[in-house]
N, C-alpha and C. Protein backbone atom coordinates (compact mmCIF):
# COMPACT_ATOMS: atom_id res chain seq x y z
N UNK A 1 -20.36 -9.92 -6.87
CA UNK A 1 -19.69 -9.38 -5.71
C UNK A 1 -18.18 -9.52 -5.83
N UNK A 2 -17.45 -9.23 -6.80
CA UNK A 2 -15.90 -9.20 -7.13
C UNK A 2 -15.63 -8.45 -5.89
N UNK A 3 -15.96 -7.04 -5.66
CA UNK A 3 -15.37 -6.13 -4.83
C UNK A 3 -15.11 -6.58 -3.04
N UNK A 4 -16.47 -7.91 -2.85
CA UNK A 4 -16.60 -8.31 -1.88
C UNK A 4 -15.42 -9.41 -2.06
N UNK A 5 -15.07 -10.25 -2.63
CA UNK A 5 -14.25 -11.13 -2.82
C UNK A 5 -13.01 -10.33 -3.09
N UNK A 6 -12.28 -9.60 -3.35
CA UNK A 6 -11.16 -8.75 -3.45
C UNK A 6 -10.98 -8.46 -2.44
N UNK A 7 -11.98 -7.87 -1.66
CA UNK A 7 -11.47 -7.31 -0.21
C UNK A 7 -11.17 -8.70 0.87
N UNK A 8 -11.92 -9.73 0.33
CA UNK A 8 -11.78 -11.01 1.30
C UNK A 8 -10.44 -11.37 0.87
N UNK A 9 -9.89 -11.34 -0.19
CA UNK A 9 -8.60 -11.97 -0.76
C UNK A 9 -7.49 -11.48 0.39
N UNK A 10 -7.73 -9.30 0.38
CA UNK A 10 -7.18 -8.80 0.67
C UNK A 10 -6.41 -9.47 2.54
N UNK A 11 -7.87 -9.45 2.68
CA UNK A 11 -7.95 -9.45 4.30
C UNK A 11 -7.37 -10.56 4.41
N UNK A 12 -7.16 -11.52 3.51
CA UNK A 12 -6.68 -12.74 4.09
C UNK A 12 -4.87 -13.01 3.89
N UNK A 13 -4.82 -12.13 2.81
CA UNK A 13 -2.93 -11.87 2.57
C UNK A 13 -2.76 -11.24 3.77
N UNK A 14 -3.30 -10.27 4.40
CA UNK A 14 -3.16 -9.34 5.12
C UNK A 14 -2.67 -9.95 6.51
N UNK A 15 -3.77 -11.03 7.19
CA UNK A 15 -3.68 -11.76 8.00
C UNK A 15 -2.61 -12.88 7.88
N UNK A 16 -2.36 -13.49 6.84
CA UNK A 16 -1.11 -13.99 6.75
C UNK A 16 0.13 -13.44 7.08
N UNK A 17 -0.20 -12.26 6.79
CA UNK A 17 1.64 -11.48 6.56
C UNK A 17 1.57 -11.44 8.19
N UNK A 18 0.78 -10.94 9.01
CA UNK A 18 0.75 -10.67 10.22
C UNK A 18 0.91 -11.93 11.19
N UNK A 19 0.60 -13.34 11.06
CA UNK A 19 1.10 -14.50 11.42
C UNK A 19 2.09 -14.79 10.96
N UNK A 20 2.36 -14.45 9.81
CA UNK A 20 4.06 -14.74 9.81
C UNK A 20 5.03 -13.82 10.39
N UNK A 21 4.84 -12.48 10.61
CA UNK A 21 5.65 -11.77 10.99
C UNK A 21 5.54 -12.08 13.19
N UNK A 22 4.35 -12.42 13.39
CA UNK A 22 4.50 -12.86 14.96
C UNK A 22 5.20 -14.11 15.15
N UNK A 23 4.91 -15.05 14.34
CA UNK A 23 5.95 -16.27 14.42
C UNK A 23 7.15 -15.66 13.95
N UNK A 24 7.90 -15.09 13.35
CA UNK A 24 8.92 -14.44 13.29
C UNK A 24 9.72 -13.86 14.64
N UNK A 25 8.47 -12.88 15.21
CA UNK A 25 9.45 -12.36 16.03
C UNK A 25 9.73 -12.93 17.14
N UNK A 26 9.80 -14.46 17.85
CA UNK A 26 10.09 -15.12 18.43
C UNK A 26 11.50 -15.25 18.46
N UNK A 27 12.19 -15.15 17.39
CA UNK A 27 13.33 -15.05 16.48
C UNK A 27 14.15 -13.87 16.82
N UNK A 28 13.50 -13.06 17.99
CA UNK A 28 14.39 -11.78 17.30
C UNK A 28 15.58 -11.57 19.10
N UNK A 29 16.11 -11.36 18.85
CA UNK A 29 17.41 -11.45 19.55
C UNK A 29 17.32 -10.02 20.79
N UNK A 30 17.32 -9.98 22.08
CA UNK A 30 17.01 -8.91 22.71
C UNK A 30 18.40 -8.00 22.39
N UNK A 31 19.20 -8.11 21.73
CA UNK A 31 20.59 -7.06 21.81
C UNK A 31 20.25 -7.05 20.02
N UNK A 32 19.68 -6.99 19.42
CA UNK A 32 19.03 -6.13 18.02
C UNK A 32 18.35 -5.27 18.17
N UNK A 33 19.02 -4.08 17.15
CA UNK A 33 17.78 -2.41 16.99
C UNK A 33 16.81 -3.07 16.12
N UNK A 34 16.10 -2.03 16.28
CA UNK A 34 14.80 -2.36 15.28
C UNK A 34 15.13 -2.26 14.00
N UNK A 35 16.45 -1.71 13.93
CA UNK A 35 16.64 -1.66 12.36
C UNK A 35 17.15 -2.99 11.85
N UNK A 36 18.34 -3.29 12.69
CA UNK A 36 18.32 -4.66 12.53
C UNK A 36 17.55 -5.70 12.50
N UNK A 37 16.57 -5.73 13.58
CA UNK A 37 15.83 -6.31 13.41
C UNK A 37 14.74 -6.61 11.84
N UNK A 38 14.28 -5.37 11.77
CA UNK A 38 13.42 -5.43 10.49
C UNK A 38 14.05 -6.15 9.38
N UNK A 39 15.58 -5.78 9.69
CA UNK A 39 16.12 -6.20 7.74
C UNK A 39 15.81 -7.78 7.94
N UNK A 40 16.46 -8.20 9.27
CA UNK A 40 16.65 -9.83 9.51
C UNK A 40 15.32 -10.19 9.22
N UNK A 41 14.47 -9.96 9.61
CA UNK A 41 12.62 -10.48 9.65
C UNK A 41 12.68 -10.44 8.44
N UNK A 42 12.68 -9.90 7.44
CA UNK A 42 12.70 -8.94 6.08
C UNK A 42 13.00 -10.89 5.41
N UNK A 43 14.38 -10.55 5.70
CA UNK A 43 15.19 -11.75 5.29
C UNK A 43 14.51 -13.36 5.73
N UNK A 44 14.36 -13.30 7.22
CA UNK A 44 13.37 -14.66 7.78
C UNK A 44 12.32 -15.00 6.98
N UNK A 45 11.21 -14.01 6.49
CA UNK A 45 10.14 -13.90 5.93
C UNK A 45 10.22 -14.28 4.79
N UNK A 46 11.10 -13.34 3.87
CA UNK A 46 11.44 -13.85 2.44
C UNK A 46 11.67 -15.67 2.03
N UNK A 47 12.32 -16.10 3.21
CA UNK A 47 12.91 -17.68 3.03
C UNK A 47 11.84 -18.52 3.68
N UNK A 48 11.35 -18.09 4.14
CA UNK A 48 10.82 -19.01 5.42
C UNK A 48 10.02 -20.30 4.59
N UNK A 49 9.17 -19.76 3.68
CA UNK A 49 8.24 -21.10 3.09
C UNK A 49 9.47 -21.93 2.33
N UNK A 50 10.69 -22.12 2.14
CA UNK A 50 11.73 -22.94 1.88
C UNK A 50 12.49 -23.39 2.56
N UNK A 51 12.85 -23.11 3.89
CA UNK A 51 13.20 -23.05 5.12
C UNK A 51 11.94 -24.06 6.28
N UNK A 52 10.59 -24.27 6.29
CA UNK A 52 9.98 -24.73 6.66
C UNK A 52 10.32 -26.29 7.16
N UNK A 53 10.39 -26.58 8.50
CA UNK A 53 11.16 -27.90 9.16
C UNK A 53 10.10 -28.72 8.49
N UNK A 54 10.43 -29.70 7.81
CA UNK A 54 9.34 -30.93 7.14
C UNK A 54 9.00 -31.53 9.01
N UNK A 55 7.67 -32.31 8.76
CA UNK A 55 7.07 -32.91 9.89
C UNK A 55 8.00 -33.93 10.84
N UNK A 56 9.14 -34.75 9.92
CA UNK A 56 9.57 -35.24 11.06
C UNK A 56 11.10 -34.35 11.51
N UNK A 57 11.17 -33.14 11.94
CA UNK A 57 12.25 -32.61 11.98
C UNK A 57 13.05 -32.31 10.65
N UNK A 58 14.74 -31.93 11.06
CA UNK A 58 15.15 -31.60 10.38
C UNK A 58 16.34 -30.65 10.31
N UNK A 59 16.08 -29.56 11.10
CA UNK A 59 16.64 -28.52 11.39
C UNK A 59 16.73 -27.46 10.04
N UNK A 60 15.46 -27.35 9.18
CA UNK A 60 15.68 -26.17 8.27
C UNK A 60 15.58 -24.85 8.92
N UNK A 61 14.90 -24.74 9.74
CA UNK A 61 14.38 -23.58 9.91
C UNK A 61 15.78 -22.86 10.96
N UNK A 62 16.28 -23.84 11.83
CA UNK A 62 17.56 -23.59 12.07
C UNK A 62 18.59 -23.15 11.22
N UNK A 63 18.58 -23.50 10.33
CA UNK A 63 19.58 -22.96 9.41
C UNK A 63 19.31 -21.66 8.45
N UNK A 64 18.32 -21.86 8.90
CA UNK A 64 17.73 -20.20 8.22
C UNK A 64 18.39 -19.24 8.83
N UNK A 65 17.35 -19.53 9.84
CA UNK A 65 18.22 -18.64 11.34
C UNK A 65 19.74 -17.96 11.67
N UNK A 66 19.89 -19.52 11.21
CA UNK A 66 21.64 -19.20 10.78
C UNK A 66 22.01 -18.31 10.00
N UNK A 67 21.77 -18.39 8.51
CA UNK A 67 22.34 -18.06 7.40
C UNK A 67 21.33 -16.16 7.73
N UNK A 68 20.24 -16.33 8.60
CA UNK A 68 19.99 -15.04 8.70
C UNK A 68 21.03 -14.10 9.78
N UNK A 69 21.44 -14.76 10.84
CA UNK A 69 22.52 -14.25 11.86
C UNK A 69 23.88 -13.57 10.79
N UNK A 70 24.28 -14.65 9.80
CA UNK A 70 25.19 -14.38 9.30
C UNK A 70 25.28 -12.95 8.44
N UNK A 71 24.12 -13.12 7.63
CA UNK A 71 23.87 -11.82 6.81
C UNK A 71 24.04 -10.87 7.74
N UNK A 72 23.22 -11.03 8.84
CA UNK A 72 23.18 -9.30 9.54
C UNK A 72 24.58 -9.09 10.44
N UNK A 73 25.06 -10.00 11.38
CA UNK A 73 26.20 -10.00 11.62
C UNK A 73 27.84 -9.10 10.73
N UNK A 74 27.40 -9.44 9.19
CA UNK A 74 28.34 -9.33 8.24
C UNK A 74 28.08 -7.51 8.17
N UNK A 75 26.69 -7.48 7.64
CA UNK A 75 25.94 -6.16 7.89
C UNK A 75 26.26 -4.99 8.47
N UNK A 76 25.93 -5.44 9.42
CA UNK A 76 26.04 -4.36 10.44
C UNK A 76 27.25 -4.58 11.54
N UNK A 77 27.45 -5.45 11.82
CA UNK A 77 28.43 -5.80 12.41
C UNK A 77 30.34 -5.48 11.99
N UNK A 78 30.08 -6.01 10.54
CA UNK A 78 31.56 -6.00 10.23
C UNK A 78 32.05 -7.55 10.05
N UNK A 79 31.34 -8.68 10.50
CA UNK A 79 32.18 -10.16 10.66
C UNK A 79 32.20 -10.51 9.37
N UNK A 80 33.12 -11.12 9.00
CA UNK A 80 33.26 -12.11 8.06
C UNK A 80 33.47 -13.72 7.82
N UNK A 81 33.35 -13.80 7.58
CA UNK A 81 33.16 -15.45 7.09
C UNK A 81 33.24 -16.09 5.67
N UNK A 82 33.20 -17.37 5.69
CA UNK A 82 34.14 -18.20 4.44
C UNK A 82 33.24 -17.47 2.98
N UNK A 83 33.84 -17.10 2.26
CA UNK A 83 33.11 -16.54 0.67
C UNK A 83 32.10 -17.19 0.14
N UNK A 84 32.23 -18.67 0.19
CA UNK A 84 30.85 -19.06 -0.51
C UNK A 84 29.88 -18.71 0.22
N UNK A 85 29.84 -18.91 1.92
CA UNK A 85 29.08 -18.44 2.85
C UNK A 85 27.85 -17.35 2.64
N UNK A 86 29.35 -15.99 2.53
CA UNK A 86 29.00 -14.95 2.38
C UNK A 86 28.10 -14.47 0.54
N UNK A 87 28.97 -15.32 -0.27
CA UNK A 87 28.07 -14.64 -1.27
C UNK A 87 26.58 -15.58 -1.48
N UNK A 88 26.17 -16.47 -0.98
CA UNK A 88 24.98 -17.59 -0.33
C UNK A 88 23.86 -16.88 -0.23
N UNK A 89 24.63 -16.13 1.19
CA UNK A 89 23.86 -14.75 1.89
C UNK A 89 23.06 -13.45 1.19
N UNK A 90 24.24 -13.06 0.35
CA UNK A 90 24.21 -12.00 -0.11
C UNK A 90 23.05 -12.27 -1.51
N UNK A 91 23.51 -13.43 -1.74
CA UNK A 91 22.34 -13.50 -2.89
C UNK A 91 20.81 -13.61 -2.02
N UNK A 92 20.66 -14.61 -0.99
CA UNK A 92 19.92 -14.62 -0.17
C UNK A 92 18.60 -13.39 -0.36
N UNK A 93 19.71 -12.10 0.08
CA UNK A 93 19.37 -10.50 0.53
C UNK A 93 18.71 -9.90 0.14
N UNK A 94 19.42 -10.54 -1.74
CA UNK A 94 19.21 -9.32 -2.64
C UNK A 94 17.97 -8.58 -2.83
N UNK A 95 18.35 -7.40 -2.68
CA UNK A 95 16.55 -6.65 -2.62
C UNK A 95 16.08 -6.10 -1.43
N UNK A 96 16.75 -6.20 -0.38
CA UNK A 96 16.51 -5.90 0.91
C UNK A 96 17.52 -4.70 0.84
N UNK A 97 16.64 -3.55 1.66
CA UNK A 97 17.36 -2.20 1.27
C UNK A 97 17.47 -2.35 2.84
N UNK A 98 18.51 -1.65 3.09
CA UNK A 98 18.91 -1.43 4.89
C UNK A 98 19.28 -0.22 4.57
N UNK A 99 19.19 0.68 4.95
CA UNK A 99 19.53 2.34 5.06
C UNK A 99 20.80 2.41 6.49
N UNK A 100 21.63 3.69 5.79
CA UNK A 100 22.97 3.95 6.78
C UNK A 100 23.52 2.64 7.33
N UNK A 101 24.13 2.03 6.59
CA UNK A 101 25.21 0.59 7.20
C UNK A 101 26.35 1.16 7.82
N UNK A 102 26.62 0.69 8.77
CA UNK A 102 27.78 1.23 9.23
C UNK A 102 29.17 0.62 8.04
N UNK A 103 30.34 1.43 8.48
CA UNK A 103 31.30 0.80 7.38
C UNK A 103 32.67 1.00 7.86
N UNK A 104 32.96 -0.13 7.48
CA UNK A 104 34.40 -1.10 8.36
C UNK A 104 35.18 -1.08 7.23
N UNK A 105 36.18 -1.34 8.35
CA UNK A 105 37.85 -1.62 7.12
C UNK A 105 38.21 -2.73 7.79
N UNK A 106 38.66 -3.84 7.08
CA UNK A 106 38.94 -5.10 7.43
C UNK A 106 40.81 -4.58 7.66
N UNK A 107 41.28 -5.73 8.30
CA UNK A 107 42.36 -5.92 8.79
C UNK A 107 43.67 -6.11 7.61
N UNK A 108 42.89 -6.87 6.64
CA UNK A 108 43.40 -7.02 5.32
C UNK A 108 43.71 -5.59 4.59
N UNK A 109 42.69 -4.64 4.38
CA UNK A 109 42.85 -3.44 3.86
C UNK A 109 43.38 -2.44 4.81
N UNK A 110 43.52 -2.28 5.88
CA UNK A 110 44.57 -1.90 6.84
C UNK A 110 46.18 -2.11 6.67
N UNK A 111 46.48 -3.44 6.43
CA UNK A 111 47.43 -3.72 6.33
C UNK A 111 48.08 -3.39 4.94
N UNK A 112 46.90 -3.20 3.50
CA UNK A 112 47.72 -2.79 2.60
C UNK A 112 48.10 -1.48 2.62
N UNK A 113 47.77 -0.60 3.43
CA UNK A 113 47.74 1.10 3.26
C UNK A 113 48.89 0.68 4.64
């Protein structure tokens, strides 16, 4: 019965992804689009089993959180923040496709033109 056990494998990744993505969206901020939203989850999801608060506390999962605010903030937003920060993040990301980013000119490149 491989085919029966394949489909049990299936069903059970399946059900995982779906408990992690509801514990996720606890996480999700009422002034985020869904687009935003998705990339950030995208990003929560990817980290999360490294990110996981050990039993007596900790604050990892807080800092996930964090370093996930930051990415999308930078994103879509336009903010910036200290470079190691940002390239942290960005490695963080990598691989996460976000479609139509909006696109900013910093104050810095303003000022050289």
């Amino acid at each position: 019965m491989v085919g029966g056990e394949a489909a049990a494998a299936v069903e059970e990744l399946v059900s995982g992804v779906r408990q992690a993505a509801d514990f996720a969206e606890q996480f999700r901020s009422y002034s985020e689009s869904e687009k935003q939203w998705k990339a950030r989850m995208e990003f929560i999801l990817r980290h999360l089993p490294d990110y996981r608060d050990p039993p007596d506390g900790g604050g990892r999962l807080d800092q996930l959180l964090s370093l996930s605010m930051v990415w999308a903030n930078h994103l879509f937003l336009g903010c910036s923040y200290n470079k190691d920060l940002l390239d942290k993040v960005m490695e963080m990301a990598d691989g996460i496709e976000v479609e139509d980013l909006p696109q900013f000119t910093t104050r810095s490149e303003l000022m050289k033109k």
